[in-house]
Protein backbone atom coordinates (compact mmCIF):
# COMPACT_ATOMS: atom_id res chain seq x y z
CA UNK A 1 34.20 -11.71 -12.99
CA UNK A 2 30.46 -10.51 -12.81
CA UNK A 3 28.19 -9.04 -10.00
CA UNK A 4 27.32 -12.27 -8.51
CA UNK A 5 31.03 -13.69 -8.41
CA UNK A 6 32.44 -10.75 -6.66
CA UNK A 7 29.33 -11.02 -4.04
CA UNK A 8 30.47 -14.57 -3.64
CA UNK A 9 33.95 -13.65 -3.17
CA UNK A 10 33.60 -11.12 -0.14
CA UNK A 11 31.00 -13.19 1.62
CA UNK A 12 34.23 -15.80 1.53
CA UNK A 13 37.03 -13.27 2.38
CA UNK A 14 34.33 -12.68 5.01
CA UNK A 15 34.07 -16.27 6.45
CA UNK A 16 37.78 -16.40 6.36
CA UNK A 17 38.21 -13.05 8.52
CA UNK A 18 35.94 -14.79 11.06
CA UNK A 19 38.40 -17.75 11.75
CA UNK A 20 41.29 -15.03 11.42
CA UNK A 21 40.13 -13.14 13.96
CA UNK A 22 39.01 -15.91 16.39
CA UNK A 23 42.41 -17.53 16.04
CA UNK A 24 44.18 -14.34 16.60
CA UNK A 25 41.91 -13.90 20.09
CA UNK A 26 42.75 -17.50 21.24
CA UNK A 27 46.52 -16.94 20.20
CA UNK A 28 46.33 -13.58 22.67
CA UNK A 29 44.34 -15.49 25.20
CA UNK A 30 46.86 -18.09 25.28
CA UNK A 31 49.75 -15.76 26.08
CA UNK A 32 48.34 -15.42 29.79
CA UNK A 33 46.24 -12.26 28.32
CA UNK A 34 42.76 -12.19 29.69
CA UNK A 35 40.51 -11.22 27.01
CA UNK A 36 37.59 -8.83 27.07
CA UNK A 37 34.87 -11.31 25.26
CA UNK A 38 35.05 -14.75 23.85
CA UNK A 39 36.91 -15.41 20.87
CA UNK A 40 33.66 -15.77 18.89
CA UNK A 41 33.05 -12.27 19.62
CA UNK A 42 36.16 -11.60 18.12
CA UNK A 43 35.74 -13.47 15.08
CA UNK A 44 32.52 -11.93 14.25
CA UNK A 45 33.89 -8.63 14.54
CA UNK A 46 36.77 -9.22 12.34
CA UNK A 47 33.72 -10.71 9.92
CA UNK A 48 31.49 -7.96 10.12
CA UNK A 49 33.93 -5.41 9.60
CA UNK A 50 35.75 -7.21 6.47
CA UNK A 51 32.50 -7.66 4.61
CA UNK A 52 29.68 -4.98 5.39
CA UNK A 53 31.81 -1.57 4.42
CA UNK A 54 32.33 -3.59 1.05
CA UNK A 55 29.07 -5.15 0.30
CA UNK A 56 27.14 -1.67 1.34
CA UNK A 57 29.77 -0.47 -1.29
CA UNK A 58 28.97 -3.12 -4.03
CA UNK A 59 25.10 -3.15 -3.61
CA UNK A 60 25.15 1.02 -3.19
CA UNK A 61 27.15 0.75 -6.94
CA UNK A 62 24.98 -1.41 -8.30
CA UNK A 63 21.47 0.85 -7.47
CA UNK A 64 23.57 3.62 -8.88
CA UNK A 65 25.23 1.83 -11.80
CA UNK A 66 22.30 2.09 -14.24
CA UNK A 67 21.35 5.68 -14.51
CA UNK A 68 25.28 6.94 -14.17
CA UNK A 69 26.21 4.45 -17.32
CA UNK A 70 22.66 5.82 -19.34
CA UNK A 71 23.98 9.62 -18.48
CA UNK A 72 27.13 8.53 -19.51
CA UNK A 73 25.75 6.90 -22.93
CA UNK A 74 23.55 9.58 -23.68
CA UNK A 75 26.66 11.34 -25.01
CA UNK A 76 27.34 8.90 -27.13
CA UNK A 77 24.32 8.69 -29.12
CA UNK A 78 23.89 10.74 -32.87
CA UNK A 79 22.70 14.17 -32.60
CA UNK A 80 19.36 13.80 -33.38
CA UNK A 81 18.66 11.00 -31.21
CA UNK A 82 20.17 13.40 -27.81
CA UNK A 83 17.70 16.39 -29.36
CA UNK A 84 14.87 14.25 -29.55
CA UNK A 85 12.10 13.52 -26.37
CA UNK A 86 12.93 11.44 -23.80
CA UNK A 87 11.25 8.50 -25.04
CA UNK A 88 12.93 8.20 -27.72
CA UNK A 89 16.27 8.67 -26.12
CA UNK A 90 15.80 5.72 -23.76
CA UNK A 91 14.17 3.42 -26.79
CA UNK A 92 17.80 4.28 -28.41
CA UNK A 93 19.50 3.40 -24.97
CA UNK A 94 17.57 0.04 -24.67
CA UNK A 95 18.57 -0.62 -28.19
CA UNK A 96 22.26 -0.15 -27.50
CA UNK A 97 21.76 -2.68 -24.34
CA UNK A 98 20.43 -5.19 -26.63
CA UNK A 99 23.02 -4.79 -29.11
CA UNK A 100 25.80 -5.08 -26.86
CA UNK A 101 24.08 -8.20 -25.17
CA UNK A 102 24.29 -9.51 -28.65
CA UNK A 103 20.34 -10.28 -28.30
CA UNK A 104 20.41 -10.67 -32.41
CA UNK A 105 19.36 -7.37 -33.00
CA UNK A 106 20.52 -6.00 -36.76
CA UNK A 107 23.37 -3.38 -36.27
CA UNK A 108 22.73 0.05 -36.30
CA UNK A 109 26.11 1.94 -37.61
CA UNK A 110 24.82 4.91 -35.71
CA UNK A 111 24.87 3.21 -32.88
CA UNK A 112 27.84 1.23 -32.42
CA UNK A 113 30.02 3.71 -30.33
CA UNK A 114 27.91 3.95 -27.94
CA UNK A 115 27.33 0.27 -27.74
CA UNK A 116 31.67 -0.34 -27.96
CA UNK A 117 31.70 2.33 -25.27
CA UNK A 118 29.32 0.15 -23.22
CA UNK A 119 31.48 -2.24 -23.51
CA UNK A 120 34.25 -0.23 -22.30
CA UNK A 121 32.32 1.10 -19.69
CA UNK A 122 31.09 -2.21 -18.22
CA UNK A 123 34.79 -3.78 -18.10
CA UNK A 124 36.19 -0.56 -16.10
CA UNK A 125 33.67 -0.15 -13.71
CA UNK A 126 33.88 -4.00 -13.20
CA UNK A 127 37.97 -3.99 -13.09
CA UNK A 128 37.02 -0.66 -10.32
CA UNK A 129 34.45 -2.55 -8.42
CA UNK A 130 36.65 -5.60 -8.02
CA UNK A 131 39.82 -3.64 -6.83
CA UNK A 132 38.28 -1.01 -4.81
CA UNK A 133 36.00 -3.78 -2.69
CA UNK A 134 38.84 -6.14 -2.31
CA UNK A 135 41.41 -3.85 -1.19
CA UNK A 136 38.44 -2.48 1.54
CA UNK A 137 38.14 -5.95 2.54
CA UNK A 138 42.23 -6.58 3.23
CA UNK A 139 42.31 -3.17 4.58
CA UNK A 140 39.17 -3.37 7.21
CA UNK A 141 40.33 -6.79 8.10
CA UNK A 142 44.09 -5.44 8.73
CA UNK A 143 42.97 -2.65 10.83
CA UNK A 144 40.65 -5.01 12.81
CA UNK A 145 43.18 -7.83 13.19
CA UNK A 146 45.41 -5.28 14.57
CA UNK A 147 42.45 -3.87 16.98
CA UNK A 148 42.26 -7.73 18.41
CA UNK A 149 43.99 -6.85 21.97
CA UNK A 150 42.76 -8.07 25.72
CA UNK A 151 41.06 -3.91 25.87
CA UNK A 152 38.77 -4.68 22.90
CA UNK A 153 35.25 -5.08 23.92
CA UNK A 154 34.61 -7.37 20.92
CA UNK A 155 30.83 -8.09 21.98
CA UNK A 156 30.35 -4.84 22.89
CA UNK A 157 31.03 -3.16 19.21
CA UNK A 158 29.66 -6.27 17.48
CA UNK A 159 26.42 -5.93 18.76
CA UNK A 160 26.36 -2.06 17.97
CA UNK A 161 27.30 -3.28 14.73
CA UNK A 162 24.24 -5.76 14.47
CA UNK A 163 21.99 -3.77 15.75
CA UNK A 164 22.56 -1.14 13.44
CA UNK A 165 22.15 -3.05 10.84
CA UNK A 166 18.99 -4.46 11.83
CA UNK A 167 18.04 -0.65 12.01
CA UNK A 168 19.02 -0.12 8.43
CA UNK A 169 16.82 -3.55 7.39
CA UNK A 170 13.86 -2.23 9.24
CA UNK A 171 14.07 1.53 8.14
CA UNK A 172 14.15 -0.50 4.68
CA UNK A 173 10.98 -2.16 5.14
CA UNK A 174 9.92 1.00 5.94
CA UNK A 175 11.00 3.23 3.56
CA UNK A 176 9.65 0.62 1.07
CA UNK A 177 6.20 0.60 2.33
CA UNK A 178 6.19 4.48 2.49
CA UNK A 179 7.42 4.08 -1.32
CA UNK A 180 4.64 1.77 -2.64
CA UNK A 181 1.64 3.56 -1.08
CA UNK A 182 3.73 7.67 -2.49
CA UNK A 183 3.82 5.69 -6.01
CA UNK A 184 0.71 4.29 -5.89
CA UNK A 185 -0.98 7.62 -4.65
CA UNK A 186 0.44 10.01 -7.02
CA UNK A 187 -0.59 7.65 -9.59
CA UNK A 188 -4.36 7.49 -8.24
CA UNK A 189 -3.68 11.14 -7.92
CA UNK A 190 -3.67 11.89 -11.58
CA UNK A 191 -6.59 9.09 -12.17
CA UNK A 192 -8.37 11.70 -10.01
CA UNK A 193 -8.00 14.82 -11.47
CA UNK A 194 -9.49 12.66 -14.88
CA UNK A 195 -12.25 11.13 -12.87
CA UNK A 196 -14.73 11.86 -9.94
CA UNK A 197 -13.78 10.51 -6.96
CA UNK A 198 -17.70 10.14 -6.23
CA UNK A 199 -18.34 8.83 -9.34
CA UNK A 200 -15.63 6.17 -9.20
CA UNK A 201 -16.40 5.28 -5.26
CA UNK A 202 -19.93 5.45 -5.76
CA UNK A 203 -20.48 4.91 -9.67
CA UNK A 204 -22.55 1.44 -10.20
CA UNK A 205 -21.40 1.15 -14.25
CA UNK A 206 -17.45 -0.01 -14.55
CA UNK A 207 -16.24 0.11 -18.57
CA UNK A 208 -13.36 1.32 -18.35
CA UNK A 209 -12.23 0.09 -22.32
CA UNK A 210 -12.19 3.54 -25.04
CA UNK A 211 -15.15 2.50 -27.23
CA UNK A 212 -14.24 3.40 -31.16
CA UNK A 213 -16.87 5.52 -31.89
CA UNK A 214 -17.33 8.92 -30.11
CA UNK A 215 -21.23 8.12 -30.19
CA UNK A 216 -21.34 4.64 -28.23
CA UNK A 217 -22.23 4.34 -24.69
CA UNK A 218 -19.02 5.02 -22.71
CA UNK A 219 -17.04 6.73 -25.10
CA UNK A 220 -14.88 8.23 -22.18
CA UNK A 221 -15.05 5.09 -20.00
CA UNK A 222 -17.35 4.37 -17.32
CA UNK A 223 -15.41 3.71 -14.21
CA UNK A 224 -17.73 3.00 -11.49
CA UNK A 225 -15.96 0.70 -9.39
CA UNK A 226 -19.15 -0.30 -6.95
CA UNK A 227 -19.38 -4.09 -9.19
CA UNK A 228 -15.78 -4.72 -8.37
CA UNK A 229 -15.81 -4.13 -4.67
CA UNK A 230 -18.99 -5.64 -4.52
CA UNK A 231 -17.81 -8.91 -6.44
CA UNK A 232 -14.79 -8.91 -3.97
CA UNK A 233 -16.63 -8.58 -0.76
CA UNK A 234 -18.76 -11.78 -2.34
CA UNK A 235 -16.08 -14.14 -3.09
CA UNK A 236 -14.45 -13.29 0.22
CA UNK A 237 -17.43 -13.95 1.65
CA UNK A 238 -18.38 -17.07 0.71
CA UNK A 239 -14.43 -17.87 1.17
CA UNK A 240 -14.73 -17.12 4.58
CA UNK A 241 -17.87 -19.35 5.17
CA UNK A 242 -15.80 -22.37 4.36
CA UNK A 243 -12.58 -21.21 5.62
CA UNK A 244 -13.54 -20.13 9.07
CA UNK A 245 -15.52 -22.90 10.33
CA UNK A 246 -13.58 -25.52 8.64
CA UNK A 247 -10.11 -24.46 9.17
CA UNK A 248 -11.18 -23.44 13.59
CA UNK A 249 -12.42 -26.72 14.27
CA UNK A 250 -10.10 -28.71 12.17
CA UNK A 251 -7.21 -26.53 14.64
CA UNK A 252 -9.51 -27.10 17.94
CA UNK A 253 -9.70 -31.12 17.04
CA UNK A 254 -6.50 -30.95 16.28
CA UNK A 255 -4.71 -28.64 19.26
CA UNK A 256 -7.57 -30.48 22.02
CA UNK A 257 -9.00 -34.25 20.53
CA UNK A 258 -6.51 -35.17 18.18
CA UNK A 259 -3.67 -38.35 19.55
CA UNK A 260 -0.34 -37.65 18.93
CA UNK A 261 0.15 -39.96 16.12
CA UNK A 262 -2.74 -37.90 13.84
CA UNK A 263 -1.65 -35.14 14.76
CA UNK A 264 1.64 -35.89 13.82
CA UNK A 265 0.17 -36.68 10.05
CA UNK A 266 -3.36 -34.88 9.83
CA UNK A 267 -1.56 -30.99 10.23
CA UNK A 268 0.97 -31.54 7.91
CA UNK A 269 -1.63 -33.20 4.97
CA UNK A 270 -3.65 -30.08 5.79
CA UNK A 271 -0.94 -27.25 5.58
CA UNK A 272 0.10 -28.90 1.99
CA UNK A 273 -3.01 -27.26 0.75
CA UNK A 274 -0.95 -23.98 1.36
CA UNK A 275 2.01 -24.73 -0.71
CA UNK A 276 -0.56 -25.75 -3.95
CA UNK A 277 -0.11 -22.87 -6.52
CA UNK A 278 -3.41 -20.47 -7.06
CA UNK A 279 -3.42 -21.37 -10.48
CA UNK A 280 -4.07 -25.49 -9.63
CA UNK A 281 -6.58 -24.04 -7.62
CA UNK A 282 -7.80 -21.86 -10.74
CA UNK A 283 -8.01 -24.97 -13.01
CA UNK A 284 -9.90 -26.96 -11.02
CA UNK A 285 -12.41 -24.50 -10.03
CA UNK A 286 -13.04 -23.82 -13.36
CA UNK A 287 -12.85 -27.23 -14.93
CA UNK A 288 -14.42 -29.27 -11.62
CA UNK A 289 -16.13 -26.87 -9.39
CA UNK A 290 -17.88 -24.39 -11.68
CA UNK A 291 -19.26 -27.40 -14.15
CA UNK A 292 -20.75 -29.15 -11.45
CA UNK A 293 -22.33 -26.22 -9.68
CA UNK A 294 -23.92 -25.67 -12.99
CA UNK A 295 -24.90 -28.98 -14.00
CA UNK A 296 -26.35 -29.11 -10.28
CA UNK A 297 -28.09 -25.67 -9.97
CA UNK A 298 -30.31 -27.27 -13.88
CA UNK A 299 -31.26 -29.86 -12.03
CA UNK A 300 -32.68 -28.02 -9.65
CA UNK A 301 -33.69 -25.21 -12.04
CA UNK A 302 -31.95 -22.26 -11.11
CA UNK A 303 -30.04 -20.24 -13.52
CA UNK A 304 -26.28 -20.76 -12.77
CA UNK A 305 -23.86 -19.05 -15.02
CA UNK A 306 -20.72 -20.76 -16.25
CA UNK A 307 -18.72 -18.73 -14.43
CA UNK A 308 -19.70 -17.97 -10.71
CA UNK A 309 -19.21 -16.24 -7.29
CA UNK A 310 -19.96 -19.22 -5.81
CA UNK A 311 -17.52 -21.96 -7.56
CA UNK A 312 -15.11 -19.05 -6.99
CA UNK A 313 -15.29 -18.93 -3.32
CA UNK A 314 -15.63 -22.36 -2.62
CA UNK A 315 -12.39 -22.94 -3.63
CA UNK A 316 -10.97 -20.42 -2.54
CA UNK A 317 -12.27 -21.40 0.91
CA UNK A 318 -10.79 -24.31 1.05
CA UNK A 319 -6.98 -23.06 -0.11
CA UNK A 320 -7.91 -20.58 2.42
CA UNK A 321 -8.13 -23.15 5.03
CA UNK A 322 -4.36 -23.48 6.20
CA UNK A 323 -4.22 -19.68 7.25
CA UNK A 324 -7.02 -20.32 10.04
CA UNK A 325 -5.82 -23.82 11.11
CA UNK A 326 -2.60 -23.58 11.08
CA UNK A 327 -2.46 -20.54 13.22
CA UNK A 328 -5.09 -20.96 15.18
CA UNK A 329 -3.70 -24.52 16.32
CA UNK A 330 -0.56 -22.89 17.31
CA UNK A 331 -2.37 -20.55 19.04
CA UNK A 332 -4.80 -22.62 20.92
CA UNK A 333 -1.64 -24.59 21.85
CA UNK A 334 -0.23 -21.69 23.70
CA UNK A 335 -2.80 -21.34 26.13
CA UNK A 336 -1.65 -22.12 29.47
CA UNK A 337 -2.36 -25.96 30.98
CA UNK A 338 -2.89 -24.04 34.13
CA UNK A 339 -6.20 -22.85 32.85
CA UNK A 340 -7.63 -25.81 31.75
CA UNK A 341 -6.70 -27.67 34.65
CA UNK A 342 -8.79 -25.06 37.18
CA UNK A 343 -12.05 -25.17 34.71
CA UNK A 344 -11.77 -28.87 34.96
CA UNK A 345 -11.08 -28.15 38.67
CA UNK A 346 -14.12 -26.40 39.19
CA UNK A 347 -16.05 -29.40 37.68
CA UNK A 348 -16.52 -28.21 34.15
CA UNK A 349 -15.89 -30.58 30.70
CA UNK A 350 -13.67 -30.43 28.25
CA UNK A 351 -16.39 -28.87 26.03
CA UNK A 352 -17.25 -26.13 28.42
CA UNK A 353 -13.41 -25.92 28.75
CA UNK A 354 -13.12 -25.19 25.37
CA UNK A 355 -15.75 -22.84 24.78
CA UNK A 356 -15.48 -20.96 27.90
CA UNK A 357 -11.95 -20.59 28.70
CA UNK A 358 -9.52 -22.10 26.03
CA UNK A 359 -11.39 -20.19 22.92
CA UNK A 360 -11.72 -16.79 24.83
CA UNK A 361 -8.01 -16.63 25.76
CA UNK A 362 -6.94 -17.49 22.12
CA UNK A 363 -9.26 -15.33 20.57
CA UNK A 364 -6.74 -12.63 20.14
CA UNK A 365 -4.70 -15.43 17.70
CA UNK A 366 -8.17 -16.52 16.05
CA UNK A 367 -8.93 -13.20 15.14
CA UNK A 368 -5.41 -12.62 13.41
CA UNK A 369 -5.22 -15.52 11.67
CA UNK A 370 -9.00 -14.80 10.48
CA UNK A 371 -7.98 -11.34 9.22
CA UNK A 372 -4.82 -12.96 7.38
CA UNK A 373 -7.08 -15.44 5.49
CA UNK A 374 -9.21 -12.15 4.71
CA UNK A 375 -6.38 -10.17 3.49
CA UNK A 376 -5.42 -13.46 1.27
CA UNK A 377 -9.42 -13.64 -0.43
CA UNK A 378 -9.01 -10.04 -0.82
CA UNK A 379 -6.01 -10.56 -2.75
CA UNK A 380 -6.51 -13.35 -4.61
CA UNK A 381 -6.31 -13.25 -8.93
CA UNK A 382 -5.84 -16.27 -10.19
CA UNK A 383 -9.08 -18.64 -8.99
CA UNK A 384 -11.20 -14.91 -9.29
CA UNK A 385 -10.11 -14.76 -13.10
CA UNK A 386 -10.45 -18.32 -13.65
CA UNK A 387 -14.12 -19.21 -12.24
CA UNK A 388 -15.78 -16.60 -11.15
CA UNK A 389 -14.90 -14.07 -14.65
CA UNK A 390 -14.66 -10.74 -15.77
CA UNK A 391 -17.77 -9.68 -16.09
CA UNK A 392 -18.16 -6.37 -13.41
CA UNK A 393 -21.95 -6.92 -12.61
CA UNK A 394 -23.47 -5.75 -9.67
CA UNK A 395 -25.23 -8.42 -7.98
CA UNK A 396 -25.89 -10.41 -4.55
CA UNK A 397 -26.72 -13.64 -6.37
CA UNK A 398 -23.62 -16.39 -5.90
CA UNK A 399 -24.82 -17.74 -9.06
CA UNK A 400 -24.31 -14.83 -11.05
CA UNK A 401 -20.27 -14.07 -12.62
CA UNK A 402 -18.19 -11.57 -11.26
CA UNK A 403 -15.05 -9.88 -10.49
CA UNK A 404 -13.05 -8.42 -8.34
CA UNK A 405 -10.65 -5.55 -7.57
CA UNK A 406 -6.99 -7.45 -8.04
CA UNK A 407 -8.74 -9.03 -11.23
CA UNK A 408 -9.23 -6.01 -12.86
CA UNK A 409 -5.90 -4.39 -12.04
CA UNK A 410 -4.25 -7.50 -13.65
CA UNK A 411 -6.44 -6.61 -16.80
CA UNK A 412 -5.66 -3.11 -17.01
CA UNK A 413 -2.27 -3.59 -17.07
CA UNK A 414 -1.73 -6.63 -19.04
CA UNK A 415 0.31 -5.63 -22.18
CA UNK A 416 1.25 -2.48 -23.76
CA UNK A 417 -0.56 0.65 -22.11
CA UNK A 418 -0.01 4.52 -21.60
CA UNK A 419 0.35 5.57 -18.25
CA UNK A 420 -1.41 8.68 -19.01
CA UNK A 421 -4.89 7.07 -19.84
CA UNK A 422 -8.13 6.77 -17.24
CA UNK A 423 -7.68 3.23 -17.98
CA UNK A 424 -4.47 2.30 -17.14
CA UNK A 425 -4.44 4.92 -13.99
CA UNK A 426 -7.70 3.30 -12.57
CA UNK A 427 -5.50 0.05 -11.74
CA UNK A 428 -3.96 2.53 -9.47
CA UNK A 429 -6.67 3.72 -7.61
CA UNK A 430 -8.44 0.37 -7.77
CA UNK A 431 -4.98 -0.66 -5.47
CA UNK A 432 -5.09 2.53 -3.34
CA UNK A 433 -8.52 1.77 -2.64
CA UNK A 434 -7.48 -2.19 -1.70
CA UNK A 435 -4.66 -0.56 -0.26
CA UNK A 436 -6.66 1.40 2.47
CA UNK A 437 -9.43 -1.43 3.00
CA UNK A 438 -6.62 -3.83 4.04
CA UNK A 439 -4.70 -1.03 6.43
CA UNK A 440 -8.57 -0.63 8.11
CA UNK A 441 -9.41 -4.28 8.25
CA UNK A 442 -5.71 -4.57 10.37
CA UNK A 443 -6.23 -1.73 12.54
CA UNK A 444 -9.48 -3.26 13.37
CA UNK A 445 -8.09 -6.55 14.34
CA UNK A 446 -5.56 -4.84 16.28
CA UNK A 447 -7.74 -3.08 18.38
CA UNK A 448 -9.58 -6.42 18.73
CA UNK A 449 -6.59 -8.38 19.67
CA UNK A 450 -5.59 -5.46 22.72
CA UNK A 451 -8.98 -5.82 24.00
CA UNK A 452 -8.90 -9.77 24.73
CA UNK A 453 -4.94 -9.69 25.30
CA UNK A 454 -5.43 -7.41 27.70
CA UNK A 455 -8.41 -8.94 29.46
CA UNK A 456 -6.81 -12.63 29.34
CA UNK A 457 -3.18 -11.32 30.55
């Protein structure tokens, strides 16, 4: 029995509490008893406490499992190997993983107890886990099947129970978030004590590569990152020229013009443009959009590169297209009837209705959906990479190749790199940096969406 089966198991011996326990309310209830809360209520309770105390068990063992069974193999390992640096203590740990996993690895001799007492190790703590979370599941549900009298406040308790849980997912979240951005900062922490701050905010030159002679240009890297946020600002850009226009009048013709019956089919074509992976969207910029812009831009003699801003955020603009439709419809939809019927009361048309009083009040929707296709341009890798390049050049001209910020963090930490390096750490800082424009591009939709909410309210 692995991980997965024994999840699988409690989450049954948890469905089966829940009929338990609401057959044992309705059994009480039908004595003449007149029970506290419904024998839902009851059921759920029984559920909740069966399962949770045992799966916050299992999942708390299994975040800990790892580094107590590595402590514990550590003493199993030759002499040398436990004297030597860390590195190559957990290279000697991974090995004994692979050769109990029977990955075809040759066998080291030197290594086998350790691996035969991984073995041993993984079939106790797996015999432990089974018996200690089953019996916690028969025990909880005794107690609570024994609790199950008229006096319980079933509902009551539950909801405590839920709501504390909901606590725990949100301080989660939470604590997540708060662990990305400490990670990511220490990391652009170190970056910074190795490079400027000025010169990488303000630096126009990005190289960050270690040239091979101590005498070329950049030996030390050049990490200027002015190109990159210049590239992304471009792309996004020229995204948001398609995107914005497009994708708010496709939602106003939609939410106001559109019949019922294309409505019913024209949102849902237009959404599927969501759901197509970046990478389609990659290919055919660079196999469709970026040729023809090229071919075109000859003809009519300018000098377009093969790779551009331009074929880059044109498609990009229109995968970007669902995000302002699709929520702004919905949120066009939720403006009252009430106040189109008193513009058209007070003589105006539906255009003037539209403009004047059906865009203003859903302008607090517009402008979050507009900052979530922004946060998705910002973010994009795959159609950046793709069409647009890797070349960091700083430049205004659409025509020209570019790159942006999440393009370059892919590229610094594609394949095997130390994390002690300027190059590897300026991924870091690169995200910090995307990080923080993001969190300010938020708060400033936030403060725009008060304003109007407030006004329209």
């Amino acid at each position: 029995m692995n991980f997965s089966s024994l999840i699988i198991i409690v989450i049954i011996v948890l469905g089966g509490a829940y009929f338990l326990g609401r057959n044992r309310a309705r059994t009480v209830s039908n004595q003449g008893l007149r029970m506290h809360s419904l024998p839902g209520h009851y059921g759920a309770l029984m559920a909740l406490w069966t399962g949770v105390p045992a799966l916050i068990l299992l999942l708390t063992w299994h975040l800990l499992e790892g580094p107590v069974i590595d402590h514990l193999l550590i003493t199993q390992l030759p002499a040398h190997i436990q004297a030597a640096d860390p590195a190559q203590i957990q290279l000697a740990i991974s090995k004994v993983y692979n050769l109990a996993a029977g990955t075809g690895l040759a066998p080291d001799p030197s290594l086998m107890p350790a691996v035969e007492h991984l073995a041993a190790l993984n079939e106790r703590t797996l015999i432990l886990n089974s018996g200690i979370a089953l019996s916690l599941c028969l025990i909880c549900c005794a107690v609570t099947y024994r609790r199950i009298k008229p006096a319980l406040r079933a509902r009551t308790e539950m909801e405590t129970i839920v709501n504390l849980l909901l606590l725990s997912s949100s301080g989660i979240a939470v604590l997540t978030t708060v662990g990305i951005l400490a990670s990511v900062a220490f990391e652009a922490w170190m970056f910074f004590q190795q490079v400027n701050p000025l010169d990488f905010l303000f630096g126009t030159t990005w190289s960050p590569q270690v040239a091979l002679r101590a005498d070329q240009s950049g030996s030390s890297g050049s990490f200027g990152a002015v190109p990159l946020f210049a590239g992304t600002l471009l792309i996004s850009f020229i995204a948001m020229i398609i995107a914005i226009p497009v994708g708010l009048m496709a939602a106003i013709y939609l939410s106001e013009y559109a019949s019922s019956n294309v409505r019913q089919y024209a949102k849902p074509a237009l959404e599927v443009l969501a759901g197509i992976p970046t990478v389609v969207y990659g290919f055919f910029a660079a196999l469709t959009v970026a040729p023809f812009i090229r071919v075109l831009g000859t003809d009519l003699g300018f000098d377009v590169s093969s790779e551009s801003a331009l074929a880059a955020g044109l498609v990009m603009g229109v995968m970007i297209i669902p995000f302002v439709s699709s929520l702004s419809d919905d949120v066009i939809n939720a403006v009252p009837q009430s106040l189109r019927d008193g513009s058209y009361g007070l003589g105006a048309t539906k255009n003037e209705t539209i403009r004047q009083v059906v865009i203003p009040a859903a302008l607090p929707g517009i402008v979050g959906a507009v900052m979530l296709a922004v946060s998705r341009a910002i973010g994009e890798t795959m159609i950046v990479a793709m069409a647009a390049g890797l070349a960091a050049n700083l430049t205004a001209n659409p025509l020209d190749s570019v790159t942006t910020v999440t393009v370059q963090i892919v590229t610094l930490l594609v394949g095997d790199q130390e994390f002690d390096s300027p190059k590897t750490l300026a991924a870091f800082a690169l995200g910090l940096v995307l990080f923080l424009s993001t969190l300010v591009l938020n708060f400033i939709a936030l403060k725009i969406v008060q304003k109007y909410r407030e006004q329209y309210d």
